[in-house]
Protein backbone atom coordinates (compact mmCIF):
# COMPACT_ATOMS: atom_id res chain seq x y z
CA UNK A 1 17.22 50.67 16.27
CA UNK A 2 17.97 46.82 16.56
CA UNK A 3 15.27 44.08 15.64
CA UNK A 4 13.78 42.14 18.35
CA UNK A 5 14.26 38.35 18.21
CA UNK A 6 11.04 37.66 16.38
CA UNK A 7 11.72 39.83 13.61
CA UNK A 8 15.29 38.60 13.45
CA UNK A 9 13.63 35.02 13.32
CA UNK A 10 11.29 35.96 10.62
CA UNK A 11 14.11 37.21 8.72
CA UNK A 12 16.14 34.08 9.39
CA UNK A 13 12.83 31.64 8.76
CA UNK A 14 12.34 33.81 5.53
CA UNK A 15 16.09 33.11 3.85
CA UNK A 16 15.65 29.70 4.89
CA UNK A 17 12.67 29.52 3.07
CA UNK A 18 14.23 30.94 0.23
CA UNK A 19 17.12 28.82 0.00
CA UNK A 20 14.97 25.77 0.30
CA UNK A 21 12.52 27.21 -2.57
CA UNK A 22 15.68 27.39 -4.62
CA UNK A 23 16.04 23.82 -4.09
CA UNK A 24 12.77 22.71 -4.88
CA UNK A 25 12.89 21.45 -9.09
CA UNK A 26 15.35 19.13 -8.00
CA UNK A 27 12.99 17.73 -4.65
CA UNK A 28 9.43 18.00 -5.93
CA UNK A 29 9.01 21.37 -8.17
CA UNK A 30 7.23 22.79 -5.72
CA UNK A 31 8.96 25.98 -4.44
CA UNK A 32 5.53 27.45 -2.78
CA UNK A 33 4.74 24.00 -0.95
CA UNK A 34 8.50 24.09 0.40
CA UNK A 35 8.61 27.30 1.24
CA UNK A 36 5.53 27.07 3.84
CA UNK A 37 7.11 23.55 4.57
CA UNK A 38 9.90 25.48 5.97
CA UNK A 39 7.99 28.38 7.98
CA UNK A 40 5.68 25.74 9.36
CA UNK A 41 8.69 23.76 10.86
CA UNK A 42 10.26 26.92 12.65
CA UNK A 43 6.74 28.28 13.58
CA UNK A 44 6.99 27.19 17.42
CA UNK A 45 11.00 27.29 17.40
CA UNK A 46 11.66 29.67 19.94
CA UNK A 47 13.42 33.05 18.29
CA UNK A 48 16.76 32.67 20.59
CA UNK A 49 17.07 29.26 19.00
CA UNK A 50 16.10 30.00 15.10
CA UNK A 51 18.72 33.32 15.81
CA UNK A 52 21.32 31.12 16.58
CA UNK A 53 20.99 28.95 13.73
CA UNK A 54 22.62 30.11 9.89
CA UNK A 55 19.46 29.93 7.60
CA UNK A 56 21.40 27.58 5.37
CA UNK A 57 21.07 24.94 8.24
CA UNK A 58 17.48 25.41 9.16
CA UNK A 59 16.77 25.22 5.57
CA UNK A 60 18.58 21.75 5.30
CA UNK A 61 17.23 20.73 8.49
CA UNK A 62 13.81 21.10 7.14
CA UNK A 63 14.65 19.63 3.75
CA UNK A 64 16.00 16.84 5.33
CA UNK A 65 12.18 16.05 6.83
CA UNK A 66 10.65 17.06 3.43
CA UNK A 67 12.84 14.28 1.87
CA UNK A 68 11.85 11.92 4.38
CA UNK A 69 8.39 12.31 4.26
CA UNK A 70 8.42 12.46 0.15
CA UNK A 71 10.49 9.15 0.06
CA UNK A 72 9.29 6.88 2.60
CA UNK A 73 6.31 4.77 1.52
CA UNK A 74 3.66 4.26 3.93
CA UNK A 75 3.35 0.21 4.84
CA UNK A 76 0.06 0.83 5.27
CA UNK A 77 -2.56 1.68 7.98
CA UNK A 78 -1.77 0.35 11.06
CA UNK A 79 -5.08 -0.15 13.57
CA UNK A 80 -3.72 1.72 16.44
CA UNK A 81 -4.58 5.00 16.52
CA UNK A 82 -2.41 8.23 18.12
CA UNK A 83 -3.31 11.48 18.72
CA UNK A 84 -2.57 14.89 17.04
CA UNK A 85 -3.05 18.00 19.03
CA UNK A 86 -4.60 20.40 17.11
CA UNK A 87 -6.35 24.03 17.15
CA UNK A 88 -9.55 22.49 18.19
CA UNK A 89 -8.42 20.09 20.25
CA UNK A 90 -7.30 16.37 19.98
CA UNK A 91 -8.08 14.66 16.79
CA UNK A 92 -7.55 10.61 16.70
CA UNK A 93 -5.78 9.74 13.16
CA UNK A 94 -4.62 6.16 12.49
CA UNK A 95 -1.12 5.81 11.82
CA UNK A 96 0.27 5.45 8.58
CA UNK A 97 4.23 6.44 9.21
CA UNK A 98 6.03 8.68 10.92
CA UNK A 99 6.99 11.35 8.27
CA UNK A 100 4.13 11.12 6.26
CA UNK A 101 2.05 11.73 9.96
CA UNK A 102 5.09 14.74 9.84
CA UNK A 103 4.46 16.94 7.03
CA UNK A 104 1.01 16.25 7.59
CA UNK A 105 0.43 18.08 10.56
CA UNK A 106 3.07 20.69 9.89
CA UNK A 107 1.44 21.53 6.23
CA UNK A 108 -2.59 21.01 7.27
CA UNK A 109 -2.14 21.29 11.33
């Protein structure tokens, strides 16, 4: 019996994860922060496109945006505020940067 596209995604999102937690002394330490980093960035990929993808690449792909976000320093608040869809709704946040704005929704959203 074949797997349907999901489960072939969550295999693919799973290795990904993996080879990103392997990764993570020499990023943050974190393997278990990274590794939901990761499932959280394919999470609304659609399957056909994760499938296509070798879990090496989604994993750097993702890294890539942890390494961002971890990096960058925020130049502060600015005023103007932008909105975040969320599960309840819209939510107004100010804006502090654009990766740090990133991994927040992906990690609390």
């Amino acid at each position: 019996m074949s797997q349907s596209g999901e489960d072939q995604k969550d295999a693919i999102v799973e290795q990904a994860a993996g080879l990103a937690a392997a990764h993570a002394t020499a990023i943050s330490g974190d393997a278990r922060a990274i590794r939901h980093f990761v499932r959280a960035f394919c999470q609304h990929v659609p399957a056909a496109d994760v499938v296509a993808r070798a879990p090496s690449g989604l994993s750097e792909a993702a890294l890539s945006l942890w390494r961002f976000a971890a990096e960058r320093q925020p130049a502060g608040l600015d005023p103007r505020p932008f909105a975040i869809r969320n599960r309840g709704g819209m939510a107004w946040r100010p804006y502090d940067s654009a990766g740090h704005q990133l991994r927040h929704a992906l990690l609390d959203g």
